[in-house]
C-alpha atoms as a PDB file:
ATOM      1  CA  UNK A   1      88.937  83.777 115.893  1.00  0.00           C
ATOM      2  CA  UNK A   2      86.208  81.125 114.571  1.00  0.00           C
ATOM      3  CA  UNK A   3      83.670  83.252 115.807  1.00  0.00           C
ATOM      4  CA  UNK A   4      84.548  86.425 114.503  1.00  0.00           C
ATOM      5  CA  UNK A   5      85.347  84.744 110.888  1.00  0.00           C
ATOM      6  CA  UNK A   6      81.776  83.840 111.575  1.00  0.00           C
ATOM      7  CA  UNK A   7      80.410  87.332 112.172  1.00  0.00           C
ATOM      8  CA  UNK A   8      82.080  88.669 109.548  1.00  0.00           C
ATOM      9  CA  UNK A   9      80.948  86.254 106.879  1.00  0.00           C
ATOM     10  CA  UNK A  10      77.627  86.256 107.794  1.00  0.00           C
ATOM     11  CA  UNK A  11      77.817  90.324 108.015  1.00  0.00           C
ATOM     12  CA  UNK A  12      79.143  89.932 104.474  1.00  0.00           C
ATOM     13  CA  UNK A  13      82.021  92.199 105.419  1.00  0.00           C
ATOM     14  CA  UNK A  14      84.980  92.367 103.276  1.00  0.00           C
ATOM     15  CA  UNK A  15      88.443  91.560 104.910  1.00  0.00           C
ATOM     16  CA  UNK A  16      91.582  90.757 104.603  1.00  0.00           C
ATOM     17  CA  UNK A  17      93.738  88.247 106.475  1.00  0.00           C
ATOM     18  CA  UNK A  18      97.242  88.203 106.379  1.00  0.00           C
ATOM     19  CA  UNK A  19      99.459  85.421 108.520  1.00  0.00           C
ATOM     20  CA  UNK A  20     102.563  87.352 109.295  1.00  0.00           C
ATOM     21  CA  UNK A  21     104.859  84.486 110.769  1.00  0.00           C
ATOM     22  CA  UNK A  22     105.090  86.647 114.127  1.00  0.00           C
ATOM     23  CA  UNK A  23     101.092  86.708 113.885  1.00  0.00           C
ATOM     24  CA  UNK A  24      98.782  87.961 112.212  1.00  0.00           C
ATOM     25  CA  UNK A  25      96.354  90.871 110.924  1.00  0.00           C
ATOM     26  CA  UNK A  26      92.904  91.471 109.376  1.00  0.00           C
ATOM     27  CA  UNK A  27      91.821  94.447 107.700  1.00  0.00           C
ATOM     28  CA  UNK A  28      88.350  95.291 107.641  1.00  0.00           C
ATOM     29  CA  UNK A  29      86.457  97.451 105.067  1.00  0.00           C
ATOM     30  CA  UNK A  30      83.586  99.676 105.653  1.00  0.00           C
ATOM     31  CA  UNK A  31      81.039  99.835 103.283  1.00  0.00           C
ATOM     32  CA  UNK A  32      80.656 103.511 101.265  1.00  0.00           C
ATOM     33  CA  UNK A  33      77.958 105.270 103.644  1.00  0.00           C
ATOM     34  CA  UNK A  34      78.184 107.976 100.905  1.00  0.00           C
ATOM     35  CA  UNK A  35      76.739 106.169  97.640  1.00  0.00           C
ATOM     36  CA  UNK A  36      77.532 109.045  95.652  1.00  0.00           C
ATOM     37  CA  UNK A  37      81.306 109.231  96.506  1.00  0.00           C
ATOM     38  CA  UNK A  38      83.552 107.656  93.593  1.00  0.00           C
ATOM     39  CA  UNK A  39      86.921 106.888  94.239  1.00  0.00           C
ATOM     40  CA  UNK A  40      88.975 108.089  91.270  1.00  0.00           C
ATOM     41  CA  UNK A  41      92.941 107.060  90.313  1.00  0.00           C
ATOM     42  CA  UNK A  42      95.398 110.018  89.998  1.00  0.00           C
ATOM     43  CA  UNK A  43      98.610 110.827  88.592  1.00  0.00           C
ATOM     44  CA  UNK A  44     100.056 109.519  91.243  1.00  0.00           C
ATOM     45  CA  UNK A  45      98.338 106.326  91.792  1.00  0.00           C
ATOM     46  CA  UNK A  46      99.077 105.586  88.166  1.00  0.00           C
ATOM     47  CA  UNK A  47     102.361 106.154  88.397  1.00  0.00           C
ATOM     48  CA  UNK A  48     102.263 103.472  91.530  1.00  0.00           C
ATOM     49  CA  UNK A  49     100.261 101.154  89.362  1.00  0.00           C
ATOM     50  CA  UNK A  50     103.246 101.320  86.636  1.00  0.00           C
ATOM     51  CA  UNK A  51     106.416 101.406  89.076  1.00  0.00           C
ATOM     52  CA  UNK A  52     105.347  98.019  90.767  1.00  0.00           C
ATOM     53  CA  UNK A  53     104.323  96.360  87.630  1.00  0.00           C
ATOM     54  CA  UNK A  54     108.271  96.607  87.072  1.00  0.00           C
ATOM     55  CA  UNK A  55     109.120  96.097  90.765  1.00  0.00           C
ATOM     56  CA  UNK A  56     106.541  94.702  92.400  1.00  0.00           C
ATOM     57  CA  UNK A  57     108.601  94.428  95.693  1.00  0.00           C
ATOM     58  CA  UNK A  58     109.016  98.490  95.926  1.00  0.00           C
ATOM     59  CA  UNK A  59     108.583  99.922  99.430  1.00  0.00           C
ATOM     60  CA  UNK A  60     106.183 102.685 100.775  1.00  0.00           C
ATOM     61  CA  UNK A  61     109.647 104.478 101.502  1.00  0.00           C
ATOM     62  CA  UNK A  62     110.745 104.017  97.942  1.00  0.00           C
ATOM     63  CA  UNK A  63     107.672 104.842  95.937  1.00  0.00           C
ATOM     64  CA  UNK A  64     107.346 107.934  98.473  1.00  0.00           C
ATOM     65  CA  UNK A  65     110.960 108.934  97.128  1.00  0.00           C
ATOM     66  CA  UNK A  66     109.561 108.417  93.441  1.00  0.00           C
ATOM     67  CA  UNK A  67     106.643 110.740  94.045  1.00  0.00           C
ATOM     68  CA  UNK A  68     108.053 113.023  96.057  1.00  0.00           C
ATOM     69  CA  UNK A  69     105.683 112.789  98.617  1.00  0.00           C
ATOM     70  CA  UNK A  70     105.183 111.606 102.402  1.00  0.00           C
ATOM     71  CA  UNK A  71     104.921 107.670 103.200  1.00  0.00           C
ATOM     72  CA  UNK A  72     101.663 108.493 104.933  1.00  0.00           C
ATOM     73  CA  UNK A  73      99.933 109.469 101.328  1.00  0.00           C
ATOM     74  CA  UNK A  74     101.517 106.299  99.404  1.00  0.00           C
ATOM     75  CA  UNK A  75     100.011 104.295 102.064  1.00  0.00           C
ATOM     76  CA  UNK A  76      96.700 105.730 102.003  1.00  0.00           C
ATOM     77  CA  UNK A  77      97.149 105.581  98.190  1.00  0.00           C
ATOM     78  CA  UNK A  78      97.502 102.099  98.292  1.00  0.00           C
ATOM     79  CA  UNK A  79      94.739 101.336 100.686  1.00  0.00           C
ATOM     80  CA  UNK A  80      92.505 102.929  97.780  1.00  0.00           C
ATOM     81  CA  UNK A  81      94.284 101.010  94.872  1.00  0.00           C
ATOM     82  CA  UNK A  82      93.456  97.630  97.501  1.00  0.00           C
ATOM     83  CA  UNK A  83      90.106  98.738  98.078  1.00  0.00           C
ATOM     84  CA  UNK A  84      89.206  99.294  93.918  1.00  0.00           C
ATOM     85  CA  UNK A  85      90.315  95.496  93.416  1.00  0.00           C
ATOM     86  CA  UNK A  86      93.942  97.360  91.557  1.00  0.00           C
ATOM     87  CA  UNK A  87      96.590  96.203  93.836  1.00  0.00           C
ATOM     88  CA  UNK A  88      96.887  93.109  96.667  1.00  0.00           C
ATOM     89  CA  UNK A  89     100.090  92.874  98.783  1.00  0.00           C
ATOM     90  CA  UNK A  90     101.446  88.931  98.870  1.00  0.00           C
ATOM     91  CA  UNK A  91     103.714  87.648 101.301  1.00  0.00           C
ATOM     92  CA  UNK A  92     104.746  89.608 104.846  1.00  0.00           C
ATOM     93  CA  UNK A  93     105.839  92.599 105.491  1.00  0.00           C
ATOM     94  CA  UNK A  94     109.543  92.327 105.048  1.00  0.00           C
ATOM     95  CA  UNK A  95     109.684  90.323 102.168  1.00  0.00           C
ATOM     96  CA  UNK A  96     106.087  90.650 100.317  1.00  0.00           C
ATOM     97  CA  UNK A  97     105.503  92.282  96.861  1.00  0.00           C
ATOM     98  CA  UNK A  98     102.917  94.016  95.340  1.00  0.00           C
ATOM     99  CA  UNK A  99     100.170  91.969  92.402  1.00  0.00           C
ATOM    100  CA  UNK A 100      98.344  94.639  89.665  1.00  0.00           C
ATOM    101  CA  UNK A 101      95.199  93.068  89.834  1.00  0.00           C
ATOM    102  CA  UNK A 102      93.529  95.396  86.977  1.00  0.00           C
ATOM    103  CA  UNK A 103      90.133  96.788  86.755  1.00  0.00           C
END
């Protein structure tokens, strides 16, 4: 694991580590190939960014009920709001909660 932290600093590569308790799991960001591709915040995202300001410990599941919409797109929703600087996740998976970084 020393080595790749290595690689990955010296690649500059953006990541995220997260020890679960059970183990553990990095997330690795590309850059944008595309230079001219924006990402932009929708309705929906917004209304993401203001339901876990007042519960930050909301699940996928529940905000997906809120939106009326599949788990899949709040996840991938999320991933965006993570990779704009908007939202971290804290904590594990079964008892984490959300931070509203800004931007």
């Amino acid at each position: 694991m020393k080595e790749l932290l290595n690689l990955v600093k010296k690649k500059k590569v953006k990541y995220e580590y997260l020890d679960t308790g059970l183990g553990f799991r990095f997330t690795f960001y590309r850059k944008n190939v595309h230079g001219h591709v924006q990402l932009k915040i929708t309705e929906n995202d917004k209304i993401i960014i203001e339901r876990l300001k007042d519960n930050p410990s909301m699940t996928i599941a529940e905000l997906a009920k809120v939106l009326n919409v599949s788990d899949k797109t709040v996840y991938c929703a999320l991933s965006k709001l993570k990779v704009m600087g908007i939202v971290v996740r804290g904590g594990n998976d079964k008892d984490g909660y959300w931070e509203i970084l800004g931007k």
